[in-house]
PDB file of N, CA and C in Angstrom:
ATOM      1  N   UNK A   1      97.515  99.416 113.976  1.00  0.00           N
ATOM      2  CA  UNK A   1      96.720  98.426 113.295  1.00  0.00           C
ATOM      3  C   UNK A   1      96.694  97.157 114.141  1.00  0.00           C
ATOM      4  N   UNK A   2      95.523  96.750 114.222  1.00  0.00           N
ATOM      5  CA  UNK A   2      95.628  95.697 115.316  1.00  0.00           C
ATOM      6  C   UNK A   2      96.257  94.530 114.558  1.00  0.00           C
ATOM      7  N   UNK A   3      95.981  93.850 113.426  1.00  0.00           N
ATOM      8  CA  UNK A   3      96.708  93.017 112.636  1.00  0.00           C
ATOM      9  C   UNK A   3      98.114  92.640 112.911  1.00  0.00           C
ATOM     10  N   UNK A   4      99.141  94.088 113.244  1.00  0.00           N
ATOM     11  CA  UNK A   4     100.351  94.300 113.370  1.00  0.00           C
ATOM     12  C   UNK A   4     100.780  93.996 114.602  1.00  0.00           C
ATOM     13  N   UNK A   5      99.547  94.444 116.029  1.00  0.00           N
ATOM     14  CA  UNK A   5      99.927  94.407 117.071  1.00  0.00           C
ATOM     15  C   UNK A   5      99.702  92.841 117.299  1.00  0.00           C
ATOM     16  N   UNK A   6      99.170  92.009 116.907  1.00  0.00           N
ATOM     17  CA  UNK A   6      99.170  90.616 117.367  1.00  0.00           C
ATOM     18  C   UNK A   6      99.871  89.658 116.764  1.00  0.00           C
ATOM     19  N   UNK A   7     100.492  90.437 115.656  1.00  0.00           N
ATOM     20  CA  UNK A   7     102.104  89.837 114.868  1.00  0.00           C
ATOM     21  C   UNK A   7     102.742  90.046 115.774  1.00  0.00           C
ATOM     22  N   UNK A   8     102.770  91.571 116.403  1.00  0.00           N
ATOM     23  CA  UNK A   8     103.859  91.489 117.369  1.00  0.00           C
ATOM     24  C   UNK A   8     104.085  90.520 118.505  1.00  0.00           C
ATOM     25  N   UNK A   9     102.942  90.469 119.196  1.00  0.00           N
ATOM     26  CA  UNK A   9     102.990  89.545 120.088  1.00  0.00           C
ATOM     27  C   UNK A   9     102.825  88.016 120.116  1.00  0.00           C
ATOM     28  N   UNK A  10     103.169  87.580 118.745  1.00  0.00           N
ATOM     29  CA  UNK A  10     102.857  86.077 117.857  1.00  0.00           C
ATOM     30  C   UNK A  10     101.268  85.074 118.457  1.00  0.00           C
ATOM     31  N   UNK A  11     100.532  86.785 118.631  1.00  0.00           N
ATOM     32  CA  UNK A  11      98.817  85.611 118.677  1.00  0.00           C
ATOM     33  C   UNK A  11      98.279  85.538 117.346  1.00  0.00           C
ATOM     34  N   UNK A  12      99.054  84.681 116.388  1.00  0.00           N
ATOM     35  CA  UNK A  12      98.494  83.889 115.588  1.00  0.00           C
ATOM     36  C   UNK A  12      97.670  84.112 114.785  1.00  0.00           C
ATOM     37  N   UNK A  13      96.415  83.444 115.739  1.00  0.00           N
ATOM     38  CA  UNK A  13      94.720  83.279 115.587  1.00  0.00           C
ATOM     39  C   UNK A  13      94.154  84.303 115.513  1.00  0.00           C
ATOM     40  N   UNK A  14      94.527  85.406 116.589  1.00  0.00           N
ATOM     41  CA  UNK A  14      93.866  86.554 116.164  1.00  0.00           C
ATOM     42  C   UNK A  14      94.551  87.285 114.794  1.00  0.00           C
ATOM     43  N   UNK A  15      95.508  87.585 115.033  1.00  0.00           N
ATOM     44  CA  UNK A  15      96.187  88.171 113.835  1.00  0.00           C
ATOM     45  C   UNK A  15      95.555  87.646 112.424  1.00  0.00           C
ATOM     46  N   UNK A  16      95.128  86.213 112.458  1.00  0.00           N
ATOM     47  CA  UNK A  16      94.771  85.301 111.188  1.00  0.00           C
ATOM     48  C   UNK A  16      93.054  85.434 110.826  1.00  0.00           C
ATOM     49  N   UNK A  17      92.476  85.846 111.894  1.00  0.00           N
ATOM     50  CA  UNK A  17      90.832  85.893 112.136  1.00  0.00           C
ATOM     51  C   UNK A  17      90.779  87.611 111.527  1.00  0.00           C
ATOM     52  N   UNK A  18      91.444  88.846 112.461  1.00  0.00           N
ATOM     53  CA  UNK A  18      91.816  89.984 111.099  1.00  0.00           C
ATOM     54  C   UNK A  18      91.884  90.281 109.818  1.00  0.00           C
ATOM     55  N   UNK A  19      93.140  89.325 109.715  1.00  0.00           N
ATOM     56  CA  UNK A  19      93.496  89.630 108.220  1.00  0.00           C
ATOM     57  C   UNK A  19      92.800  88.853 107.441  1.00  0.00           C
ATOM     58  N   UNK A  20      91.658  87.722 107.844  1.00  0.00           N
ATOM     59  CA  UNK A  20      90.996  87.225 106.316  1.00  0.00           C
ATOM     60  C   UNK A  20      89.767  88.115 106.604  1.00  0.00           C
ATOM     61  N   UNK A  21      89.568  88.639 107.433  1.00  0.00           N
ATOM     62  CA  UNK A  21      88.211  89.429 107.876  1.00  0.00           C
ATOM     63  C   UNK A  21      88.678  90.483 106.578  1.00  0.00           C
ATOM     64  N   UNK A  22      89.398  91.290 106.870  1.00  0.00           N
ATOM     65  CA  UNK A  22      89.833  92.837 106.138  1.00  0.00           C
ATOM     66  C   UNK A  22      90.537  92.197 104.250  1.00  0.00           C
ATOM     67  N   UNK A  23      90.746  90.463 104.177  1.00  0.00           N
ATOM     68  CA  UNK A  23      90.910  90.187 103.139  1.00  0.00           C
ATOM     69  C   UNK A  23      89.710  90.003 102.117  1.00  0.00           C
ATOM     70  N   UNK A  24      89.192  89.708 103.156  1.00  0.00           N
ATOM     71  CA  UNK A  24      87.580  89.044 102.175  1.00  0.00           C
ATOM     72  C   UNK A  24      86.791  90.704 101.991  1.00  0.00           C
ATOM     73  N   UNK A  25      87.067  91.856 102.737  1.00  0.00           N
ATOM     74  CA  UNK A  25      86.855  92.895 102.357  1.00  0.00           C
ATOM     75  C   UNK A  25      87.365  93.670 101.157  1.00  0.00           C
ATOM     76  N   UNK A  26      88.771  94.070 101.347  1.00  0.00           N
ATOM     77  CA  UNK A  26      89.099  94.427 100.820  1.00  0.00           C
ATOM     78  C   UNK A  26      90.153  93.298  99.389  1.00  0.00           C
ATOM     79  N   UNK A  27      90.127  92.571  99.199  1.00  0.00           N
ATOM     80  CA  UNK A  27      90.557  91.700  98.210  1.00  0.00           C
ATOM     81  C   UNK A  27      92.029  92.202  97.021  1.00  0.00           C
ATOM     82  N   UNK A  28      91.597  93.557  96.898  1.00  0.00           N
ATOM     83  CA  UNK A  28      92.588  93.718  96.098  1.00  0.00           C
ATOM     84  C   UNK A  28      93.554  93.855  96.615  1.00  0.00           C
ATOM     85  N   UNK A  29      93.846  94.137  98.107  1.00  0.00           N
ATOM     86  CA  UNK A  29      94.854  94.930  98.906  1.00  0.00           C
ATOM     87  C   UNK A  29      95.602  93.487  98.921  1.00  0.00           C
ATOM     88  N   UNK A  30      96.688  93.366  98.494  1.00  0.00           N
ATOM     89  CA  UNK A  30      97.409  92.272  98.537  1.00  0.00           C
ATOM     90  C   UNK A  30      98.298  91.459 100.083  1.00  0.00           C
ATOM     91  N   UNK A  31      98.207  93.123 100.310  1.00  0.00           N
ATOM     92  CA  UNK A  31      99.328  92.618 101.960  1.00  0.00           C
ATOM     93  C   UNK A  31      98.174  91.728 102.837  1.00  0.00           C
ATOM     94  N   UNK A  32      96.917  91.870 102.694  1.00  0.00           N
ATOM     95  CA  UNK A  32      95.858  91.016 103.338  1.00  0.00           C
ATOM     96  C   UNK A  32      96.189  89.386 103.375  1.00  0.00           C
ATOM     97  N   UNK A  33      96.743  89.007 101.978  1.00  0.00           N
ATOM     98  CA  UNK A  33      96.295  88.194 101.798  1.00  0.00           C
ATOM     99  C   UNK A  33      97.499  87.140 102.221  1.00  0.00           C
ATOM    100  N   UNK A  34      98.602  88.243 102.262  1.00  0.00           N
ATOM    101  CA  UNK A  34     100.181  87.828 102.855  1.00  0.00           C
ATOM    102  C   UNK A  34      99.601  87.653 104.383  1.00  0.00           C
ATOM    103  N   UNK A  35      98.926  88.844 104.768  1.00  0.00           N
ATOM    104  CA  UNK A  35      98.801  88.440 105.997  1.00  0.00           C
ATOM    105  C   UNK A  35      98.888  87.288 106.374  1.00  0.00           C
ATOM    106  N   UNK A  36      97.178  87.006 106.241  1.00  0.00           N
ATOM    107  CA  UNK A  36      96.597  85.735 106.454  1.00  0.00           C
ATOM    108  C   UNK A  36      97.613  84.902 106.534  1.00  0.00           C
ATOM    109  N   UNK A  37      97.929  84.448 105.361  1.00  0.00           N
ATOM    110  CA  UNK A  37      99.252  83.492 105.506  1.00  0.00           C
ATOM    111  C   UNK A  37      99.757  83.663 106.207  1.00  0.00           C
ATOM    112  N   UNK A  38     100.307  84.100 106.332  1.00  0.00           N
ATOM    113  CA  UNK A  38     101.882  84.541 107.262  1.00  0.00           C
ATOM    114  C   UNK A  38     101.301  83.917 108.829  1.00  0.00           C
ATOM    115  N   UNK A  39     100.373  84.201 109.212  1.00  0.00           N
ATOM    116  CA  UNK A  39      99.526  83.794 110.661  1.00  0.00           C
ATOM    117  C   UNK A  39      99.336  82.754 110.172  1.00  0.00           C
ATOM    118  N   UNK A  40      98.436  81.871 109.025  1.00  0.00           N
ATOM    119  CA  UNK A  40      97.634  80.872 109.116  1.00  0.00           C
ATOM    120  C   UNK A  40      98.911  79.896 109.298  1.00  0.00           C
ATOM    121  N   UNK A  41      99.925  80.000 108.775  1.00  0.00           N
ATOM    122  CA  UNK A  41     101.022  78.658 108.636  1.00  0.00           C
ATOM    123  C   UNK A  41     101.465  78.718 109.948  1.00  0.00           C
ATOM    124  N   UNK A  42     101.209  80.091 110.812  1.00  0.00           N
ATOM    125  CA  UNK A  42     101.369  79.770 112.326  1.00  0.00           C
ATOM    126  C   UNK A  42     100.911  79.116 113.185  1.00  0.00           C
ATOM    127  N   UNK A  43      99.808  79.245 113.115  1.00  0.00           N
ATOM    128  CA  UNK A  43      98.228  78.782 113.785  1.00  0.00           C
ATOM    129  C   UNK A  43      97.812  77.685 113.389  1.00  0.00           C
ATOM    130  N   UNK A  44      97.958  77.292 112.456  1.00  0.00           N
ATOM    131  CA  UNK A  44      97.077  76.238 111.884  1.00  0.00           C
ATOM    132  C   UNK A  44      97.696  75.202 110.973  1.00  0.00           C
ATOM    133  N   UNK A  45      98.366  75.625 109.937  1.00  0.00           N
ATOM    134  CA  UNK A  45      98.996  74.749 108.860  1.00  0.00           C
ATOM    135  C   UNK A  45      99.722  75.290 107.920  1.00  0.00           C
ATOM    136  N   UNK A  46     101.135  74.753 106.978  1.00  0.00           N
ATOM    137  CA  UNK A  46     101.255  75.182 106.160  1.00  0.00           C
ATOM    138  C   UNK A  46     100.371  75.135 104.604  1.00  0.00           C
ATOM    139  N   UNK A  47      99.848  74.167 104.924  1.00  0.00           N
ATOM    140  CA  UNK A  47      99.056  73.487 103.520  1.00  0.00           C
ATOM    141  C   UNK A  47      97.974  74.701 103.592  1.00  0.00           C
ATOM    142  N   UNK A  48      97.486  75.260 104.390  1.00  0.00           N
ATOM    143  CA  UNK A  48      96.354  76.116 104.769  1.00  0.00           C
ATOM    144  C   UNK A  48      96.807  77.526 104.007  1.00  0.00           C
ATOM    145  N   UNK A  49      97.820  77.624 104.982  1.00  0.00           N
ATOM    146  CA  UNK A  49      98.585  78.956 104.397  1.00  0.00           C
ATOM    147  C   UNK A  49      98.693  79.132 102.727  1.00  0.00           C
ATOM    148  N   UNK A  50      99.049  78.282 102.060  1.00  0.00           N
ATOM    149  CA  UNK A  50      99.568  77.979 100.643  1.00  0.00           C
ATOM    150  C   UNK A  50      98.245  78.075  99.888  1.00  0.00           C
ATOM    151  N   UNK A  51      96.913  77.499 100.672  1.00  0.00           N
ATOM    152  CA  UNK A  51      95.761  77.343  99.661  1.00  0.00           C
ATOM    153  C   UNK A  51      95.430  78.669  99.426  1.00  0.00           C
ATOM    154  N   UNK A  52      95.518  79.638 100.685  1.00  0.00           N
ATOM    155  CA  UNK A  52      95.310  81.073 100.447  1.00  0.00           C
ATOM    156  C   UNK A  52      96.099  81.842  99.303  1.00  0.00           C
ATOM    157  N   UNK A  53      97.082  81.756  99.960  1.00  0.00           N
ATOM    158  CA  UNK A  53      97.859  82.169  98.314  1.00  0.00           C
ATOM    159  C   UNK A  53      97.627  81.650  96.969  1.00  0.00           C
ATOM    160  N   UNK A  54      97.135  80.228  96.791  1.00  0.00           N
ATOM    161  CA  UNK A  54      97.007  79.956  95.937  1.00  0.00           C
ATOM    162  C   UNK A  54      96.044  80.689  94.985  1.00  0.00           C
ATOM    163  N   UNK A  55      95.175  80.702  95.783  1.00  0.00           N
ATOM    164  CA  UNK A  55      93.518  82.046  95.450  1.00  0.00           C
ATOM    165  C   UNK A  55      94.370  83.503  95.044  1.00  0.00           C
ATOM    166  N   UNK A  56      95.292  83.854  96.261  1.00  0.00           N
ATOM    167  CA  UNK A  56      96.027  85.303  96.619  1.00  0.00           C
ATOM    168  C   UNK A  56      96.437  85.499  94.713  1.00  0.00           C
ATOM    169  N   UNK A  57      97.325  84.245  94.174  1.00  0.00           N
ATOM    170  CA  UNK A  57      98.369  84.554  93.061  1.00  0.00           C
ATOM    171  C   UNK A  57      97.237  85.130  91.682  1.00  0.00           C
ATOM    172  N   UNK A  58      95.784  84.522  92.448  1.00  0.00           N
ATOM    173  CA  UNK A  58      94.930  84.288  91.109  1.00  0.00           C
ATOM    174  C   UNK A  58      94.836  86.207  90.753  1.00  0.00           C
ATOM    175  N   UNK A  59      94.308  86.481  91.939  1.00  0.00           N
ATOM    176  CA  UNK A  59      94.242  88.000  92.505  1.00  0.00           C
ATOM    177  C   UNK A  59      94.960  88.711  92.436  1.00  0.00           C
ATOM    178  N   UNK A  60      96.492  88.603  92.085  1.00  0.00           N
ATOM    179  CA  UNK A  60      97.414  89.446  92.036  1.00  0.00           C
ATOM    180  C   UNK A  60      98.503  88.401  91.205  1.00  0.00           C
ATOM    181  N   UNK A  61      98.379  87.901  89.993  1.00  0.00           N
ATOM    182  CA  UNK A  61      99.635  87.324  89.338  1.00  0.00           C
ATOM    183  C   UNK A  61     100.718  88.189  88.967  1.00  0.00           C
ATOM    184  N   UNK A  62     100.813  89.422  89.561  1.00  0.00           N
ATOM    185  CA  UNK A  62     102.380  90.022  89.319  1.00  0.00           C
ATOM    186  C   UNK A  62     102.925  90.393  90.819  1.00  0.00           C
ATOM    187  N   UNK A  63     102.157  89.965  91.952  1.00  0.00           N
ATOM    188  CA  UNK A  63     103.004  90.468  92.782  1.00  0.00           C
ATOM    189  C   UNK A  63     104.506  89.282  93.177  1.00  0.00           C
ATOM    190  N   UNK A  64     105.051  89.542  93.639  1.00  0.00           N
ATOM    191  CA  UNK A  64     106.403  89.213  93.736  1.00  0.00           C
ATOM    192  C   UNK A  64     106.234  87.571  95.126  1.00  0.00           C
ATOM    193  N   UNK A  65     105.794  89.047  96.110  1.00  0.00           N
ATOM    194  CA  UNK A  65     106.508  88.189  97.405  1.00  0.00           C
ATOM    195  C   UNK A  65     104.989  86.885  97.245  1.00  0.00           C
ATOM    196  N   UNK A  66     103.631  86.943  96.807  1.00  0.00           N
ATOM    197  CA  UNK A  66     102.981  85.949  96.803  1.00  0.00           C
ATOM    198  C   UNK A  66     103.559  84.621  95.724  1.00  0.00           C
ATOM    199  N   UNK A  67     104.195  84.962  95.138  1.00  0.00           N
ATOM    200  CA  UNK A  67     104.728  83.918  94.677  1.00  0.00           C
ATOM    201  C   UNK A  67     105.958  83.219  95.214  1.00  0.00           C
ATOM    202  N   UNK A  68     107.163  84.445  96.117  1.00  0.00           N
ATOM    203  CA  UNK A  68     108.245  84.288  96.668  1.00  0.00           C
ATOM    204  C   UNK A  68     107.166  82.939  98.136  1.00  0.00           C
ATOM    205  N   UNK A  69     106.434  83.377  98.461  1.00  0.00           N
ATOM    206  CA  UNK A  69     106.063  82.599  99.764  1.00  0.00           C
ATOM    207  C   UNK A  69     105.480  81.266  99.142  1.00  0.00           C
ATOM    208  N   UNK A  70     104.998  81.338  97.737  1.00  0.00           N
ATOM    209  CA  UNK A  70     104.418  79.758  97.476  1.00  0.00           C
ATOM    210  C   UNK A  70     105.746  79.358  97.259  1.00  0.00           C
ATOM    211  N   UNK A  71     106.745  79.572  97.057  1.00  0.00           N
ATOM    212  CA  UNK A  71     107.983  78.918  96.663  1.00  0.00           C
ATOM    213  C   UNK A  71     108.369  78.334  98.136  1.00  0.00           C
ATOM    214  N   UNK A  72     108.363  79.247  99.106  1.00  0.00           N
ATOM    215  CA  UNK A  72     108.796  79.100 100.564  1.00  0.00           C
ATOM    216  C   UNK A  72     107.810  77.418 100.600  1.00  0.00           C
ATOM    217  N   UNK A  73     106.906  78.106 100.640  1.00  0.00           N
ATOM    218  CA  UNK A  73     105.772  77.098 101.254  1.00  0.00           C
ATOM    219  C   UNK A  73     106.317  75.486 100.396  1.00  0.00           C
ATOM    220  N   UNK A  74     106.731  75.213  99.134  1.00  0.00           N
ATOM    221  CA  UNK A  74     107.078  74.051  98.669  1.00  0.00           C
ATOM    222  C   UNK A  74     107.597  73.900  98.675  1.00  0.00           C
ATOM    223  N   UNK A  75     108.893  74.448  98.860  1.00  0.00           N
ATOM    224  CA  UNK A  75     110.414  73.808  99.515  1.00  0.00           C
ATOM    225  C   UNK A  75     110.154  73.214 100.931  1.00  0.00           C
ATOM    226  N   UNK A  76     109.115  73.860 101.620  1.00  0.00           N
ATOM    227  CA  UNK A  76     109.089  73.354 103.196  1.00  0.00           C
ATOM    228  C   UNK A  76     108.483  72.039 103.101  1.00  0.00           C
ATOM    229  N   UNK A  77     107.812  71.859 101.713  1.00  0.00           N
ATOM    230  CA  UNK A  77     106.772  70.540 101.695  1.00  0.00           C
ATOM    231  C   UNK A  77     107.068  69.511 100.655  1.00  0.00           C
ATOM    232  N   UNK A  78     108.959  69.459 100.565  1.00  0.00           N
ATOM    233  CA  UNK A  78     109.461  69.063  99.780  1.00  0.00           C
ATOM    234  C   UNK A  78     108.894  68.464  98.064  1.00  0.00           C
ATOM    235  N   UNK A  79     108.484  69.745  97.625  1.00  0.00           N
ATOM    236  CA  UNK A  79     107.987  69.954  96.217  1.00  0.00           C
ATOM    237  C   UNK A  79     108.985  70.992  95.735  1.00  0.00           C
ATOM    238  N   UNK A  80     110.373  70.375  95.714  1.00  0.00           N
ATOM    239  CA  UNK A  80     111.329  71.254  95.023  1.00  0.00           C
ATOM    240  C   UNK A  80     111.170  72.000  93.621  1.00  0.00           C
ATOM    241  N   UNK A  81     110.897  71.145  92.572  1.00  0.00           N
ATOM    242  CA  UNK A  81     110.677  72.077  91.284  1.00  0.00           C
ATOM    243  C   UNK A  81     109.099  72.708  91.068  1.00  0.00           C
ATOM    244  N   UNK A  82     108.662  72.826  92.441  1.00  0.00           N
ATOM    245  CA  UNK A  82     107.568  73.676  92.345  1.00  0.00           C
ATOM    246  C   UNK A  82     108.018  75.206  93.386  1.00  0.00           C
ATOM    247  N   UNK A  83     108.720  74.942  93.907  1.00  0.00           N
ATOM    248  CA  UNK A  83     109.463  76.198  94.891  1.00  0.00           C
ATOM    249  C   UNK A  83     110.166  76.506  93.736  1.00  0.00           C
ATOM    250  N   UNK A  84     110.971  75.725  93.080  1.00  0.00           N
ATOM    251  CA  UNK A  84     112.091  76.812  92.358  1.00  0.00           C
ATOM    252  C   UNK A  84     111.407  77.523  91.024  1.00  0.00           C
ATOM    253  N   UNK A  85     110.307  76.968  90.232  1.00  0.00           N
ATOM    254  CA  UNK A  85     109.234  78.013  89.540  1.00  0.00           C
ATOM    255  C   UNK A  85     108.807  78.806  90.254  1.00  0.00           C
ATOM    256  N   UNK A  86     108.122  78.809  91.476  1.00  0.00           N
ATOM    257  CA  UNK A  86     107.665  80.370  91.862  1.00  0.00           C
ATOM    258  C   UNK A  86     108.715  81.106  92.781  1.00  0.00           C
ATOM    259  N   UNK A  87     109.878  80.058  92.871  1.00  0.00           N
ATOM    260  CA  UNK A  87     110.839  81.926  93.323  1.00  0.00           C
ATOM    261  C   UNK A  87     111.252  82.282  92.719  1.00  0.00           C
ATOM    262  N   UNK A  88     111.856  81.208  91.172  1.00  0.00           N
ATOM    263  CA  UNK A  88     112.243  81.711  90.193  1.00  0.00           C
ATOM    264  C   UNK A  88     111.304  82.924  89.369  1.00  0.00           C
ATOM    265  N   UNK A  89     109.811  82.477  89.411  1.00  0.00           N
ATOM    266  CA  UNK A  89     108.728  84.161  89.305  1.00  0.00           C
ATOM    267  C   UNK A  89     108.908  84.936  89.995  1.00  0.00           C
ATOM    268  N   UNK A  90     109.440  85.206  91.386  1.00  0.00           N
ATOM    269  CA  UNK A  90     108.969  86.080  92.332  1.00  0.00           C
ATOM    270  C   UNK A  90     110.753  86.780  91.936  1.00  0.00           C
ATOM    271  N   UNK A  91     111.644  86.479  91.301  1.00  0.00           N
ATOM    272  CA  UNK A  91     112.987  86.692  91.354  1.00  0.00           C
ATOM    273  C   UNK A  91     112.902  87.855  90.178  1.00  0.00           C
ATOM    274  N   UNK A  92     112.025  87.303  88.917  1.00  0.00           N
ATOM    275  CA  UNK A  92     111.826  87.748  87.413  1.00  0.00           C
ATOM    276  C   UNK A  92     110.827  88.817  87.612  1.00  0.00           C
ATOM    277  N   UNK A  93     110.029  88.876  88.502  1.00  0.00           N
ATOM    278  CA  UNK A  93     109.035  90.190  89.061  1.00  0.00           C
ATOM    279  C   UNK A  93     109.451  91.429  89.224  1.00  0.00           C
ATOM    280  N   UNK A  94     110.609  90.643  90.626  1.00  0.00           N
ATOM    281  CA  UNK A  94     111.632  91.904  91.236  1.00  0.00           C
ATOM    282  C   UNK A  94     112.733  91.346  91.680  1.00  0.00           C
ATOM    283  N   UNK A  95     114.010  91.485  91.246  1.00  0.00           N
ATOM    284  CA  UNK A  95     114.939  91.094  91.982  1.00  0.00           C
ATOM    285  C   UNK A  95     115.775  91.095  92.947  1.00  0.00           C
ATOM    286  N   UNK A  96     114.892  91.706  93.714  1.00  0.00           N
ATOM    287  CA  UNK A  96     114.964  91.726  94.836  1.00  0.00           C
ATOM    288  C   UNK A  96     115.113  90.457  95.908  1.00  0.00           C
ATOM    289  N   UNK A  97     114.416  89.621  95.185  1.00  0.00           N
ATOM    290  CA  UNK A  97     114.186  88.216  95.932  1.00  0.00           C
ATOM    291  C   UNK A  97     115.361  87.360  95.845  1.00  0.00           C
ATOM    292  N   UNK A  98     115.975  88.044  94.610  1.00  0.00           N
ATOM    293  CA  UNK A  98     117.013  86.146  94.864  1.00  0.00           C
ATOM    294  C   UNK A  98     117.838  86.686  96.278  1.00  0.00           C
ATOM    295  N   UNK A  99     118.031  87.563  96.633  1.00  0.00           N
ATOM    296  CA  UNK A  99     119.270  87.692  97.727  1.00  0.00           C
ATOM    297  C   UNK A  99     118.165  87.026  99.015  1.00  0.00           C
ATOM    298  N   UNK A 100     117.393  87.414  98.773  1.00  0.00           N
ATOM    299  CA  UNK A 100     116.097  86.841 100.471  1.00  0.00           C
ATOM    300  C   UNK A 100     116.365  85.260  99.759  1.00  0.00           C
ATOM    301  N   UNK A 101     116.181  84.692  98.608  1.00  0.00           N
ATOM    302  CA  UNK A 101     115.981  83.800  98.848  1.00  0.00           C
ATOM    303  C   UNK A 101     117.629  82.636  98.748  1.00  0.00           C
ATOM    304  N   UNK A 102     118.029  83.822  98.955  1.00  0.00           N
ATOM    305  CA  UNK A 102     119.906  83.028  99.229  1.00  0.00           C
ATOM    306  C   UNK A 102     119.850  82.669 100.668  1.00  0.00           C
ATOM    307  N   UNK A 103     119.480  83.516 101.522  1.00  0.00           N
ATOM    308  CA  UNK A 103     119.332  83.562 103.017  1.00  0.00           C
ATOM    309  C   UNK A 103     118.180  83.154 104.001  1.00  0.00           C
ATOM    310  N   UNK A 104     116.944  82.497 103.235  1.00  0.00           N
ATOM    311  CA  UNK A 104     115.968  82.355 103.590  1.00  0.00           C
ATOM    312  C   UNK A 104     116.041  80.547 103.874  1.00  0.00           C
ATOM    313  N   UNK A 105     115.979  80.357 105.325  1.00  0.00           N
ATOM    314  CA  UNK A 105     115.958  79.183 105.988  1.00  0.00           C
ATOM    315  C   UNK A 105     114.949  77.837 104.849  1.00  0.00           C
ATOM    316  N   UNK A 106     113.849  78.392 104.472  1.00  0.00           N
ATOM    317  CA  UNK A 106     113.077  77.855 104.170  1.00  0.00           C
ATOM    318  C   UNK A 106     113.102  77.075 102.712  1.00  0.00           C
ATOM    319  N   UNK A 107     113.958  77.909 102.313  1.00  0.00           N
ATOM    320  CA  UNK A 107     115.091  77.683 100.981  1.00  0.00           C
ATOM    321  C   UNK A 107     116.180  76.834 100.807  1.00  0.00           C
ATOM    322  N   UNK A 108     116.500  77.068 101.819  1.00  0.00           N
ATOM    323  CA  UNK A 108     117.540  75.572 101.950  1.00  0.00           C
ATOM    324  C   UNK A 108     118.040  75.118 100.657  1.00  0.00           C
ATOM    325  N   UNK A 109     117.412  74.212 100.478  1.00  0.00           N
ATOM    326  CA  UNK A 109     117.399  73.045  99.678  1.00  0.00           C
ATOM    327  C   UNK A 109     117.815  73.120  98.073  1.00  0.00           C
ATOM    328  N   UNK A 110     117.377  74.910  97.950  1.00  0.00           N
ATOM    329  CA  UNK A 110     117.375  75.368  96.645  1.00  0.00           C
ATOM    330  C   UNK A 110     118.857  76.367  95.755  1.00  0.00           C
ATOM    331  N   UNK A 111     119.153  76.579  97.333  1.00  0.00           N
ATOM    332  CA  UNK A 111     120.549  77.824  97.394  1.00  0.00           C
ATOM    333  C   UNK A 111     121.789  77.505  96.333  1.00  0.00           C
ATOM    334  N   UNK A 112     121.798  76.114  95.508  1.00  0.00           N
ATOM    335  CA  UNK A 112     122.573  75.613  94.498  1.00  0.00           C
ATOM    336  C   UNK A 112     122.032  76.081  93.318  1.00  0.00           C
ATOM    337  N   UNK A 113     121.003  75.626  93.157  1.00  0.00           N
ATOM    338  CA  UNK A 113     120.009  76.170  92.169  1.00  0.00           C
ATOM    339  C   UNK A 113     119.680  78.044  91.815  1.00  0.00           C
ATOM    340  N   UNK A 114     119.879  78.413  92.753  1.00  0.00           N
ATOM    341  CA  UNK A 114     120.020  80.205  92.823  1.00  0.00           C
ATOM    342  C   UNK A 114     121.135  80.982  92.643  1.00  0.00           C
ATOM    343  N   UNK A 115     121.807  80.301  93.102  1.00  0.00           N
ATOM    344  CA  UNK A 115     122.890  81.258  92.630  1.00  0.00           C
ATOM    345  C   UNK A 115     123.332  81.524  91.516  1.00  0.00           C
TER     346      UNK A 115
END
């Protein structure tokens, strides 16, 4: 998948020009929309990244990790009790997340609050 191969090699832009291409296609497919993100906060911005998801959560309000990454994304943009509602969703989804988000750099700030 080319998407994957330019993650691998951290080109960004292309990876980010892909995945909204195959997002705006396919819409329901959720990992699209992670994509995007995941590149756009590379390439371009975090605020960018976050607006996508923001659309992404409308499109999928039970998936986990789109809410686990708006949490990421507002801890990084010091909007603490807006990170700890959506990891605290992304935790109540699947709990899978609180341990990522014990160890997750981006979290920091919150790791008192989680445990």
């Amino acid at each position: 998948m080319q998407a994957t191969l330019f993650q691998d090699c951290g080109k960004w832009g292309e990876m980010r020009e892909v995945a909204d291409a195959l997002r705006k296609r396919h819409p329901e497919e959720v990992d699209w929309w992670i994509a995007e993100a995941y590149a756009t906060r590379r390439c371009r911005s975090i605020e960018e990244a976050r607006e996508i998801l923001l659309e992404g959560v409308k499109a999928h309000p039970e998936e986990p990790c789109i809410s686990y990454n708006l949490g990421c994304y507002a801890c990084v943009l010091g909007e603490r009790e807006e990170a700890l509602g959506r990891v605290r969703t992304a935790i109540a989804l699947d709990p899978i997340y609180k341990n990522m988000a014990l160890d997750d750099e981006d979290l920091e700030a919150l790791r008192d609050d989680l445990r």
